[in-house]
Each structure stands twice: as structure tokens, then as C-alpha cells.
Protein backbone atom coordinates (compact mmCIF):
# COMPACT_ATOMS: atom_id res chain seq x y z
CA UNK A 1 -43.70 -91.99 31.29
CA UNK A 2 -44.97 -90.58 34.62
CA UNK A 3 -47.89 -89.01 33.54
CA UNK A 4 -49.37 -92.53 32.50
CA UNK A 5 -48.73 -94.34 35.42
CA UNK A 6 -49.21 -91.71 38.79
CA UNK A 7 -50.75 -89.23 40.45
CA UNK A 8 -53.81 -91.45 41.08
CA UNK A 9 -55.47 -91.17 44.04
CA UNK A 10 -55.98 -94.29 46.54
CA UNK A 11 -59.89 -93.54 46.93
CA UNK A 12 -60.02 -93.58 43.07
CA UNK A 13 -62.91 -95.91 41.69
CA UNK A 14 -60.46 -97.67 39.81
CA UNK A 15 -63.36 -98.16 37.02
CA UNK A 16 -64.28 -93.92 36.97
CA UNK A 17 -63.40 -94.30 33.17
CA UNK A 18 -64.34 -90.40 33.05
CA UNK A 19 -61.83 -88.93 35.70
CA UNK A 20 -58.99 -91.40 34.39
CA UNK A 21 -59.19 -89.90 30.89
CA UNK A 22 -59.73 -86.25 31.98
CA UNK A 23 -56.73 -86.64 34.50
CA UNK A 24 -54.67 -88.06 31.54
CA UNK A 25 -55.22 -84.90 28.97
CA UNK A 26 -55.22 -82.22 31.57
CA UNK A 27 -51.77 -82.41 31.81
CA UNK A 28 -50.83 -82.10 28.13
CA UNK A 29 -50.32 -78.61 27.57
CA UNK A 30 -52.73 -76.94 24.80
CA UNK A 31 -50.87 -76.78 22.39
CA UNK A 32 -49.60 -80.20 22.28
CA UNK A 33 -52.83 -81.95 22.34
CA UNK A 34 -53.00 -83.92 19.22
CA UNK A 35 -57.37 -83.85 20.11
CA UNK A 36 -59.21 -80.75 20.28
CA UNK A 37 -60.90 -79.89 23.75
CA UNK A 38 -64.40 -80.76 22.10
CA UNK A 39 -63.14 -84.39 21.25
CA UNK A 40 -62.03 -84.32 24.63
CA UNK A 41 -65.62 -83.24 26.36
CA UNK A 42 -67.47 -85.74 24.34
CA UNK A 43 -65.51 -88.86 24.94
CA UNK A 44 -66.17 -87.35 28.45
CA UNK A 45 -69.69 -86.91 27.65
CA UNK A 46 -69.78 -90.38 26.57
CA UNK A 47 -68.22 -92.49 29.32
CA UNK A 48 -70.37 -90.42 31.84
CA UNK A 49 -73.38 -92.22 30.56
CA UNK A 50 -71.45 -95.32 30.61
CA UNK A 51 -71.15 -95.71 26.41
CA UNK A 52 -68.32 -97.04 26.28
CA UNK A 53 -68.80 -97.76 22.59
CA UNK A 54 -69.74 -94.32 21.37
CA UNK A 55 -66.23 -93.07 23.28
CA UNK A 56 -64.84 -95.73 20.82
CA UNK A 57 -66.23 -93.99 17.90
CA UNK A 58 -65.70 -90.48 18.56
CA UNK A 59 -62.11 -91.90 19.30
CA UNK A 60 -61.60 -93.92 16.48
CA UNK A 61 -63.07 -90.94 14.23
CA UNK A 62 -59.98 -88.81 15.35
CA UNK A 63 -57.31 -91.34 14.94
CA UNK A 64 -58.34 -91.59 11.49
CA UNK A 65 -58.49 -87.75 11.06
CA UNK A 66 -55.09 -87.72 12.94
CA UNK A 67 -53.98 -90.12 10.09
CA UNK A 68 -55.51 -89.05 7.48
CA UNK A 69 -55.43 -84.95 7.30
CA UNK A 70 -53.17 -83.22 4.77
CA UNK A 71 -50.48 -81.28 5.62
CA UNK A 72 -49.41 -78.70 2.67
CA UNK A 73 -46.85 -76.43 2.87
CA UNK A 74 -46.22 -73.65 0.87
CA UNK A 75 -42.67 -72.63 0.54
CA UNK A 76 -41.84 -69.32 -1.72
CA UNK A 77 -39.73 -67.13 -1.92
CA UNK A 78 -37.24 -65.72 -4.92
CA UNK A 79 -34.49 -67.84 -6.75
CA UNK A 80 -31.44 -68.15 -4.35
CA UNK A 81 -33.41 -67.67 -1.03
CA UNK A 82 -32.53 -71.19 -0.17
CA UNK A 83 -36.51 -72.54 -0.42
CA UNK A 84 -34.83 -75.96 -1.79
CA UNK A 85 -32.46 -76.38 0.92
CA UNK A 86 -34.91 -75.37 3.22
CA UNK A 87 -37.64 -77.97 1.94
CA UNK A 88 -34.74 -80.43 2.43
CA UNK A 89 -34.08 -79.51 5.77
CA UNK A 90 -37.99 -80.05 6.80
CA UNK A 91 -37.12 -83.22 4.81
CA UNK A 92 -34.93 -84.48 6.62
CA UNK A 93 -32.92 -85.04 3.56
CA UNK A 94 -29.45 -83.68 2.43
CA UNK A 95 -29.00 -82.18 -1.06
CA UNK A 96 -27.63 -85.43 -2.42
CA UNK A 97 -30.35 -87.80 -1.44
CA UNK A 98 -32.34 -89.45 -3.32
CA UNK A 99 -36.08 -87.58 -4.33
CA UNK A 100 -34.10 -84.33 -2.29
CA UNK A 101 -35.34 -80.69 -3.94
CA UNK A 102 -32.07 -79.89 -6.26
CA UNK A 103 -30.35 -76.88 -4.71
CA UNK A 104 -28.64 -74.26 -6.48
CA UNK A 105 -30.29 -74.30 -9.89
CA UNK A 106 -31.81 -71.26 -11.14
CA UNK A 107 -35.48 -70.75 -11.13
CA UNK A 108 -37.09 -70.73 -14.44
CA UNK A 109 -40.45 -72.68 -14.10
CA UNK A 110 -43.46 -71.21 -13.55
CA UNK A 111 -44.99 -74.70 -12.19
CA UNK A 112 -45.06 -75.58 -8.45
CA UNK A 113 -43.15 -78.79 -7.40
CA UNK A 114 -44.33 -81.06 -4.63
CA UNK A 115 -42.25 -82.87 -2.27
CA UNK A 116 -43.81 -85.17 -0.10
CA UNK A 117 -41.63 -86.81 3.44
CA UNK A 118 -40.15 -89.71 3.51
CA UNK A 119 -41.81 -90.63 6.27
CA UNK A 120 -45.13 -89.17 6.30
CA UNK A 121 -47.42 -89.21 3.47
CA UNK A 122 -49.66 -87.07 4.17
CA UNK A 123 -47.07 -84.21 4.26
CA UNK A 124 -46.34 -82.15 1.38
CA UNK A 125 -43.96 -79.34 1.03
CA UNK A 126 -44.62 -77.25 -2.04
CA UNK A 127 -41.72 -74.85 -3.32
CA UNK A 128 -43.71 -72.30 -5.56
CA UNK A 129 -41.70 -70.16 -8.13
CA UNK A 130 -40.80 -66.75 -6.79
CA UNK A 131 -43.13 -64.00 -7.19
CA UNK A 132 -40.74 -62.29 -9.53
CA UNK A 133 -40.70 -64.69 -11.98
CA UNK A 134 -44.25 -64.80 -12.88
CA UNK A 135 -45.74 -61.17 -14.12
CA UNK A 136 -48.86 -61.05 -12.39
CA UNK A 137 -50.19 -59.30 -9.09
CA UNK A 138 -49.54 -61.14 -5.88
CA UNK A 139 -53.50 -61.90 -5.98
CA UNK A 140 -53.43 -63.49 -9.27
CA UNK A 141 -49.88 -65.38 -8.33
CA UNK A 142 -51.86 -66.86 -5.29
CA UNK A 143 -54.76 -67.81 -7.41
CA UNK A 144 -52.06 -69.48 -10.02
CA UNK A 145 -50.26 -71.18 -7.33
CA UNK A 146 -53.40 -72.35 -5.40
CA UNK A 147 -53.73 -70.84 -2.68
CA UNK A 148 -56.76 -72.50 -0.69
CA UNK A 149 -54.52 -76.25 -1.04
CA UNK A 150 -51.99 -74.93 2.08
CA UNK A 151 -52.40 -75.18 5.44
CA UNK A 152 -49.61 -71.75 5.50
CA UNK A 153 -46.96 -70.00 4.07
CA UNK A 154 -43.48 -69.95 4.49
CA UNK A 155 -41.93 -66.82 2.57
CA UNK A 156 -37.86 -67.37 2.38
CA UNK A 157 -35.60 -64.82 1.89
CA UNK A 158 -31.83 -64.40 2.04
CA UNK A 159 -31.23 -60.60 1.90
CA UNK A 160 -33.07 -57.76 1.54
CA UNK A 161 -37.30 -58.03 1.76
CA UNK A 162 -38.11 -56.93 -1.92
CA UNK A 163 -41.11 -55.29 -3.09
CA UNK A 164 -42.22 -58.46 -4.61
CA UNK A 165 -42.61 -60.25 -0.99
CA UNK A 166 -44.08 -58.07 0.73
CA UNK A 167 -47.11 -57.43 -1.53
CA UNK A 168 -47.20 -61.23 -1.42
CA UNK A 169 -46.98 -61.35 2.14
CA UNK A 170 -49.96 -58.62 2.03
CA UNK A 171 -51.89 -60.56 -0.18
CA UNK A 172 -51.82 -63.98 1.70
CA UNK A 173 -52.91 -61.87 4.64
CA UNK A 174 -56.45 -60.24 3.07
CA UNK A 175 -57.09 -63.80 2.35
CA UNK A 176 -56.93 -65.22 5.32
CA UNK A 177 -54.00 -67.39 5.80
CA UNK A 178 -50.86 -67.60 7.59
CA UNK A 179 -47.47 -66.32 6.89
CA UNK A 180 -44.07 -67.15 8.24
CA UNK A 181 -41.28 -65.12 7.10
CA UNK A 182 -38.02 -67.03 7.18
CA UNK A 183 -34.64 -65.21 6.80
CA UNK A 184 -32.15 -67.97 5.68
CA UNK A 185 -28.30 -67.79 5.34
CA UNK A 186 -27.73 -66.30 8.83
CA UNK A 187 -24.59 -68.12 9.36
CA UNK A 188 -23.13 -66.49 5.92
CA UNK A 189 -23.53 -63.05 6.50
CA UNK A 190 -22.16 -63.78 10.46
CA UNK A 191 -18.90 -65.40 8.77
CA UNK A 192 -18.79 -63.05 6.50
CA UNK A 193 -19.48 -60.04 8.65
CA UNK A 194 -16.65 -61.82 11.08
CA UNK A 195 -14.12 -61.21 7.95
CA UNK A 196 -15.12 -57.81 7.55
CA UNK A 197 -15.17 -56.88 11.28
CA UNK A 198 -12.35 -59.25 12.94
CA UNK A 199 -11.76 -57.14 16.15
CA UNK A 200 -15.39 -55.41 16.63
CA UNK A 201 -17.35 -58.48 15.36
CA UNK A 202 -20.50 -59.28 18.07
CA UNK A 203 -22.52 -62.10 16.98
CA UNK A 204 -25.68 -61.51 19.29
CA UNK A 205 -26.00 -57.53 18.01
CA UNK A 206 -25.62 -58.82 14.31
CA UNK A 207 -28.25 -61.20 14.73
CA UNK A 208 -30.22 -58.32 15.95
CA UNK A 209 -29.64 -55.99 13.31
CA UNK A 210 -30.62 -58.43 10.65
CA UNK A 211 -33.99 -59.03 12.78
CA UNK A 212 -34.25 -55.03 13.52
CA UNK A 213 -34.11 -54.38 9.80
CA UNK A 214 -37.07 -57.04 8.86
CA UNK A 215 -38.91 -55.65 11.24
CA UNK A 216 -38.22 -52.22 9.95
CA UNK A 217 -39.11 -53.01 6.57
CA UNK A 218 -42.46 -54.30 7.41
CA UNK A 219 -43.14 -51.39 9.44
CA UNK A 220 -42.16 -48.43 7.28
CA UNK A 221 -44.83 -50.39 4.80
CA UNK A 222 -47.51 -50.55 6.89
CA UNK A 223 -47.77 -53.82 7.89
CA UNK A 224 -47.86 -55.83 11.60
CA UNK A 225 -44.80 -56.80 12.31
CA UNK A 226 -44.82 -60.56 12.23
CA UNK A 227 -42.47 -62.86 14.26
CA UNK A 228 -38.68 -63.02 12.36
CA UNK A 229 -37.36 -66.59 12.16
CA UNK A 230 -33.08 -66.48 11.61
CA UNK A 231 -32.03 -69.42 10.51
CA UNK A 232 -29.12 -71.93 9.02
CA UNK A 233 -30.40 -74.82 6.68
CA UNK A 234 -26.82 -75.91 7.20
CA UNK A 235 -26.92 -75.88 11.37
CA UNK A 236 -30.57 -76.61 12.08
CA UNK A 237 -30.38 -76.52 15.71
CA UNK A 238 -28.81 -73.04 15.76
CA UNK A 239 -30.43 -70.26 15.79
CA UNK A 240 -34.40 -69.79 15.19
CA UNK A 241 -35.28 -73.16 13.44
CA UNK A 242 -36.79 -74.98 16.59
CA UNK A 243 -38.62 -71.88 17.37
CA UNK A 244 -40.38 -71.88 14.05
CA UNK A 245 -41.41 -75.64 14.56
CA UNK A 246 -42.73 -74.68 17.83
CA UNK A 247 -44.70 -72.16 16.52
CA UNK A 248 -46.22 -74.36 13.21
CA UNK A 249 -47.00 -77.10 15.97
CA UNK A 250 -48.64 -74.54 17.79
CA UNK A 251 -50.71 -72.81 14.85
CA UNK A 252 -51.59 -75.95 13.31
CA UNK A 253 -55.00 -77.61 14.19
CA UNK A 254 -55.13 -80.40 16.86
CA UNK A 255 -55.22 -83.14 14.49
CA UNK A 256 -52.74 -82.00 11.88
CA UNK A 257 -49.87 -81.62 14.67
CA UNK A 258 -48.81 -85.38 15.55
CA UNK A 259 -47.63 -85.70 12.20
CA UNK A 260 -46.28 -83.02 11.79
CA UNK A 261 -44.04 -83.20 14.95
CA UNK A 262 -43.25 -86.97 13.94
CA UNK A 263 -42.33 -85.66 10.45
CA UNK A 264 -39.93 -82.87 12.59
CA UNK A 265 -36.03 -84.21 12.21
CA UNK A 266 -34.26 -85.15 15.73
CA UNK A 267 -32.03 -81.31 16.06
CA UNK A 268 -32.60 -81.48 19.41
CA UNK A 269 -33.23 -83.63 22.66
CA UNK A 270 -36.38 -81.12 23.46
CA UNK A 271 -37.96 -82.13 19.47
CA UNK A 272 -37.30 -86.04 20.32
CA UNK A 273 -39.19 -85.44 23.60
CA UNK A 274 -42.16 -84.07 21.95
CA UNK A 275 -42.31 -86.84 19.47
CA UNK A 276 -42.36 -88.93 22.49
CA UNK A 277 -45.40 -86.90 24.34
CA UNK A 278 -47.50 -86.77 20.99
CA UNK A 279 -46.90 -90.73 20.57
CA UNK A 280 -48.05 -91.59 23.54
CA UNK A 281 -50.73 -89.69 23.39
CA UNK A 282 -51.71 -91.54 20.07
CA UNK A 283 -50.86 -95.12 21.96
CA UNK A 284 -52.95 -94.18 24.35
CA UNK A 285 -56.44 -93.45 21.96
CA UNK A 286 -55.47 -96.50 20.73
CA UNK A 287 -55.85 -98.24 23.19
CA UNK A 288 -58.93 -96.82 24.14
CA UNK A 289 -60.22 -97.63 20.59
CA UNK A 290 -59.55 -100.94 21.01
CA UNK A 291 -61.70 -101.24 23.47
CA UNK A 292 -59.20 -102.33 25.94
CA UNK A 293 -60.44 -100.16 28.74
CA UNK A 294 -62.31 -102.94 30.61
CA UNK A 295 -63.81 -103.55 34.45
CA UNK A 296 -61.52 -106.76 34.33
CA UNK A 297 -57.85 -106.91 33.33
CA UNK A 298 -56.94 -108.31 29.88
CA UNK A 299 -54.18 -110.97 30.52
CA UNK A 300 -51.65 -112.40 28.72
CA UNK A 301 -49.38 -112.02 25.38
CA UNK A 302 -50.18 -114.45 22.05
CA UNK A 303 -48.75 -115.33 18.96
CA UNK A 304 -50.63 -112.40 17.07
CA UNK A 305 -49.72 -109.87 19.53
CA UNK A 306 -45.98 -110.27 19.55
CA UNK A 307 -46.17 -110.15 15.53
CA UNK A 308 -47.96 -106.40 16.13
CA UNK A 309 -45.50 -105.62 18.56
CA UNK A 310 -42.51 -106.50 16.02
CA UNK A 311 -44.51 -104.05 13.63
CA UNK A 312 -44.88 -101.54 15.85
CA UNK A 313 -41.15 -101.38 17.05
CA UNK A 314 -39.87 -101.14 13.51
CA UNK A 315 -42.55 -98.33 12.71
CA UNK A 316 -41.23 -96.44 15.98
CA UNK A 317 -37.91 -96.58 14.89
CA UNK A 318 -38.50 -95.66 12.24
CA UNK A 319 -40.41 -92.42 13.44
CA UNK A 320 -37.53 -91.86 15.38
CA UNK A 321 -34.99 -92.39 13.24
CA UNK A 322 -32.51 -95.24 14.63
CA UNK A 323 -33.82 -98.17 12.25
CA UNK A 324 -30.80 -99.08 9.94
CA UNK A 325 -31.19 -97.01 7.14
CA UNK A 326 -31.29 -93.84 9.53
CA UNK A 327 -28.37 -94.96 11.54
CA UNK A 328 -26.54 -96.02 8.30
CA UNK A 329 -27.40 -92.66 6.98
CA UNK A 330 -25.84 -90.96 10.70
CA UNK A 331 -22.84 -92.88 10.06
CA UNK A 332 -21.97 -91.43 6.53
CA UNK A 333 -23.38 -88.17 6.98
CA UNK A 334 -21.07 -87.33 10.63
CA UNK A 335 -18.03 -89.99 9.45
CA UNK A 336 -18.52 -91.86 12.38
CA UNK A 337 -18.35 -95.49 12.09
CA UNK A 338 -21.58 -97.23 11.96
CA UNK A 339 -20.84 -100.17 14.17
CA UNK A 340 -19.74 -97.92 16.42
CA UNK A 341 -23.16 -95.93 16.55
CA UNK A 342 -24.91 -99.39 16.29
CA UNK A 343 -23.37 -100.22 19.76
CA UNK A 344 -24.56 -97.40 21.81
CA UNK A 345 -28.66 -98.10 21.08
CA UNK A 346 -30.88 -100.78 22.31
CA UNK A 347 -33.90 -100.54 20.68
CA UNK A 348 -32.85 -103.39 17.79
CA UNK A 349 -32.08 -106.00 20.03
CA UNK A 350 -35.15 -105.80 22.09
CA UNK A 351 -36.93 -108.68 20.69
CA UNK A 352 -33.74 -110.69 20.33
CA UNK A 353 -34.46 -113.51 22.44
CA UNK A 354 -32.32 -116.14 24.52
CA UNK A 355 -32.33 -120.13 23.44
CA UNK A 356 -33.63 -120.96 26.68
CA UNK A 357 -36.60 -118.42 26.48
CA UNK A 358 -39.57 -117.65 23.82
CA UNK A 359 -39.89 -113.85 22.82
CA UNK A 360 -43.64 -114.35 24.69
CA UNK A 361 -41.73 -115.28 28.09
CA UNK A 362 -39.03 -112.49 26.99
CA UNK A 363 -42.06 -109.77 26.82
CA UNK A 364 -43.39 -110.47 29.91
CA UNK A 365 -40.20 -110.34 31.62
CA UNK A 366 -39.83 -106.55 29.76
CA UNK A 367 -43.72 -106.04 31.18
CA UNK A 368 -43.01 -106.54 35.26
CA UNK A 369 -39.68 -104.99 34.81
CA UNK A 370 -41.96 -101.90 33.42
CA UNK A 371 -44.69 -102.32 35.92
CA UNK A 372 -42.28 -102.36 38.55
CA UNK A 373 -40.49 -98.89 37.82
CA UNK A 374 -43.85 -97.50 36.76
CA UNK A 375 -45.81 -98.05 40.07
CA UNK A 376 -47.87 -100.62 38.80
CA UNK A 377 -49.74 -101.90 35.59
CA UNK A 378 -53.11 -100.58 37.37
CA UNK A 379 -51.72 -97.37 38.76
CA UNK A 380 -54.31 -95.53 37.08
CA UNK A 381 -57.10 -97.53 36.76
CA UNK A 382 -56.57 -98.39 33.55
CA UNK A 383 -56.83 -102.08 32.13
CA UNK A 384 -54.69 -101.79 28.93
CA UNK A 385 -53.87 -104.97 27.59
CA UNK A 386 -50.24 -105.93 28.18
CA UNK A 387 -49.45 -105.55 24.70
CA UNK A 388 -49.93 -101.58 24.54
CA UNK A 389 -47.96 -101.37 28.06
CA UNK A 390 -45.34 -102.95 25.61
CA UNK A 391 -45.57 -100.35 23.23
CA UNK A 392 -44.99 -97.58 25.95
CA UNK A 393 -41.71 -99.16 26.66
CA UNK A 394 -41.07 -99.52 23.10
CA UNK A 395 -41.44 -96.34 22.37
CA UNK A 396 -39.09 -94.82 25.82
CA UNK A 397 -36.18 -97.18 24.38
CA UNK A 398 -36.75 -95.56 20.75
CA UNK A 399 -36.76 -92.13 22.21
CA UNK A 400 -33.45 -93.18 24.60
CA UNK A 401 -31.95 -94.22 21.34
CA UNK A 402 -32.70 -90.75 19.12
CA UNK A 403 -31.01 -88.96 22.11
CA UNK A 404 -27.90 -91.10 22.13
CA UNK A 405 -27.01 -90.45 18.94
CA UNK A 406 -27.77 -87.26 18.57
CA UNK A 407 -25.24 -86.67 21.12
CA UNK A 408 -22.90 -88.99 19.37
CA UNK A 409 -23.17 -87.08 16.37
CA UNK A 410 -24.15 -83.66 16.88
CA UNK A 411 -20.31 -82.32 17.35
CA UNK A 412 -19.36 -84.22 14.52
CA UNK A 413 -21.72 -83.24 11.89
């Protein structure tokens, strides 16, 4: 919560619109900007001739981009690769969910399937059938499948790289898209290499081998070696699975990746905190958009505001995954009591008000609390209305929350 609140200079014009929002995205690293540099430049370009309202629009034009672009995934691979379990896992769904892609049946359509999350609508996973079950070239499988819908491809295999993949993986190359090659089932073939080899077992040189021989296989073929991902659908945080989200972040354009890394499931403390950066990111354009950047503070919390505030705490934990249903879901899933999970988090009770206060009095208590630790409300220069200041502590408490439980659960599940 730093970055929004320090680092500001003392001889700052407090009203230098311009060097408070160039300070502010400077410090996100590139690949985490959820704007492109050019967005960036002409808000800049904007507020330097003092219109305000045309950094409004070119702001307002990229939240609804931000909102509104497709995500499609392609996910192929042959029958028994784990694609379904792996769609699942992106999912954030178990095999026995409801709407989940049923695992372990054998492939015998020719149709793709679309899966769209739970969470985010604009995200689709596609599992296309394997290669090898439809008899055409890997150009005309592309051109049956679709090709020019996906943003990439995610090619899933459990063994050995077949003939079939590769001259897929060749042909989604020539035209012009993105590959990912995914070797699933990692923690398998370590138990079972563990049974075979009891006393000379090494986990970190297996590992290797099975990378060393992907690599291999692409090489003696002729092709660049592309980066190996080795990973469990069954132990998501082992392994190579947060490396390949990194990297999708990374590759995607700017305004694909917030959703994407909100649509990311909570493996790890380092994937909550990067929900956290991109949202406030995203609270902050908001802001903007709403015109609440102002030579004069905005004061006070009404009626109307504290209903968007209830709306926006339930959406963020949702996004984060510690409303009910997800902490219900916790519960079953690591068989640890759900009272006993609903204890340790503090996001649902922060609009639970007193009988001697009004939730309006309660919120502004939250906002000098906030001010206080932050440095001040105008730290920055800044005039957000109090409401969005809200919605930064919202969304810390929500983050707090995904952490907590993770750690509650993790050794369980």
C-alpha cells in the first residue's frame, strides 16, 4: 500500500496531476502494468495541457478494454495428457464440481469444448481434441479447431513428445502464435521412479532428466527449444505451475493481464500479492475516471456510497476467494472445519457495525485509522474521494484474508 501513499516530495505542487500519475506507474514493473506505456504517455499528454476530461476518456476507454477483452485459451494435447484436469486446475475447480471438465474419459469427439471461469467471463479455456484423433495435417487441424479465436496454446503431454505434437507445435509456430508446452504428471513418474529406485532415487536430477529429454526431442527435430513447464495438476504450487502463470501474465497484452491474474487461483502468497498490485492499479484508474482527481478535496461518505462500498467488498472477496462459498469450499476440500477457518479472517465483518454507531461513522473511523498508517490521505497529492481510500483498505484486508488461509490450509490439502 506504500506505493500509493509515499515517496512524495515536500516541494511537490500538490495539484502537478502529471508527475503524480507518472510517479504512480513508474514503479509497476513492465510486465505487470495492466495499461500499455502509450495509454500511459497520453493520459500524460493530456493532463499536461490541463484536459482533465480527455485523461478521463482515454482512461475510461481502457477500463472498458480491461473489462471487456477475451481471453481464449487453447488447451490440446492427446487423450490422457491430463488437458481436463489441467483446465480444472486454471479453473479453480476440482474434478467433482459442478460445470468442472470430466477427467478420465476417453477422447472420442472431434468438437472443441469451452469452459469459461467461474469468476471471469471473459475467460475461456478451450480443450481441443488431440491431434491424433482427427486425420488431417496439423495445418488443417488448426484451421478445424480455429486457430485465429486464441490468444495461445498450451500443448499437454504426459510422456513421451509424439510425432503428432510436435508437427502441431511447428504448425502453430509458422502461423504466428504462441506455444507453451506443458509436461503434466511429474509427481507420478517421481513416485513411481522412487519405487523403482528406493536407495539411488534424487528428485532434483529426475526432474532434470524429464526436462533434458523435452528439450532433446525438440532439438534433434529442428526446432528452438522452448521453455519446459513440469508440473502437478494435483500440487499446483509445486513445481513449474507458478512459473508458467508468470510467464502467460507476462506474454499477454497489457489489457488482457488483470483478468487473467484475478482469474489465477490463490497457490501461493506471491499470486495473492499480484492480484493485489493489479487491483489497485485498476482502483486507482477508477478513480481517476471518476473524475475524482480534483484541486479541492472531496469530503464526506453518503448513503449511496456505503451501498457501492458493500458491493465492492463482496466483489473483492470474491476475487480473492474468502466470500462464503470459497471458504465453505476450503473447508470441505482440506477437512478443516469451516467455523474454524471463518474465525481467522476479517474481511466479513468489516461493515458489521456497533448499536451505538452508523456504518457511515464506522467508515470514517476505518478512513483516519488508514490515513494515519498511510502518511496521510493527501500524501501524494491526490484528492480521491474517501470512498475509493475505502476500497484500498478493502482490498489489503481481502488480500490479508487469502494469505491466512492459505496457510491454514495449504499442509492440509
Amino acid at each position: 500500500m506504500g506505493q500509493l501513499f509515499s515517496n512524495t516530495s515536500n516541494n511537490e505542487d500538490n495539484g502537478d496531476l502529471v508527475s503524480s500519475a507518472t510517479k504512480y506507474f513508474v514503479k509497476i514493473k513492465a510486465e505487470n502494468k495492466i495499461i500499455s506505456q502509450e495509454t500511459i504517455h497520453l493520459i500524460e499528454l493530456h493532463l499536461k495541457k490541463g484536459n482533465i476530461q480527455g485523461a478521463n476518456s482515454v482512461i475510461n476507454n481502457a477500463l472498458k478494454n480491461i473489462d471487456n477483452a477475451p481471453i481464449n485459451i487453447a488447451v490440446t494435447g492427446e487423450s490422457g495428457a491430463g488437458k481436463s484436469s489441467f483446465i480444472n486446475a486454471l479453473r479453480g475447480m476440482g474434478p467433482e464440481d459442478q460445470d468442472a471438465a470430466e477427467v478420465g474419459v476417453i477422447e472420442t469427439t472431434m468438437m472443441r469444448t469451452s469452459y469459461q471461469h467461474p469468476k471471469i467471463e471473459t475467460l475461456i479455456l478451450w480443450d481441443l481434441p488431440g491431434i491424433g484423433t482427427m486425420n488431417f495435417p496439423p495445418k488443417d487441424y488448426l484451421e478445424k479447431v480455429q486457430i485465429q479465436e486464441y490468444d495461445f496454446f498450451i500443448i499437454v503431454s504426459a510422456s513421451r513428445l509424439t510425432k503428432h505434437e510436435l508437427d502441431l507445435a511447428k504448425a502453430i509456430r509458422f502461423m504466428k502464435k504462441n506455444y507453451y508446452f506443458v509436461r503434466t504428471k511429474v509427481d507420478t513418474d517421481l513416485e513411481n521412479e522412487e519405487k523403482c529406485k528406493p536407495r539411488t532415487f534424487n528428485k532434483a536430477k529426475t526432474l532434470q532428466q524429464m526436462r533434458s529429454y523435452s528439450e532433446n526431442t525438440f532439438s534433434q527435430n529442428n526446432m528452438d527449444i522452448p521453455q519446459i513447464f513440469l508440473i502437478s495438476n494435483r500440487h499446483l504450487s509445486d513445481y513449474d505451475f507458478p512459473v508458467l502463470m508468470d510467464t502467460l501474465i507476462k506474454d499477454l497484452p497489457n489489457q488482457k493481464r488483470h483478468n487473467f491474474m484475478l482469474s489465477l487461483p490463490n497457490i501461493t502468497e506471491a499470486a495473492i500479492d499480484r492480484k493485489n498490485k493489479s487491483m489497485q492499479q485498476y482502483i486507482w484508474l477508477e478513480a481517476f475516471k471518476a473524475g475524482i482527481l480534483a484541486t479541492v478535496p472531496v469530503v464526506g461518505i453518503i448513503r449511496d456510497d456505503v451501498e457501492k462500498l458493500k458491493e465492492k467488498l463482496n466483489h473483492y472477496r470474491v476475487l480473492f476467494g474468502v466470500d462464503d462459498e470459497s471458504v465453505e469450499f476450503m473447508a470441505k476440500d482440506s477437512q478443516v472445519p469451516v467455523e474454524q477457518l471463518k474465525k481467522i479472517i476479517k474481511s466479513p465483518f468489516l461493515l458489521e457495525t456497533k448499536k451505538e454507531e452508523t456504518l457511515g461513522e464506522m467508515l470514517s473511523k476505518y478512513l483516519e485509522k488508514f490515513a494515519s498508517a498511510n502518511g496521510g490521505l493527501l500524501a501524494t497529492g491526490l484528492y480521491f474521494r474517501k470512498t475509493f481510500y475505502l476500497e484500498f483498505l478493502f482490498l489489503d484486508t481481502v488480500t490479508e484474508d487469502a494469505k491466512v488461509l492459505l496457510r491454514e490450509t495449504y499442509s492440509k490439502i
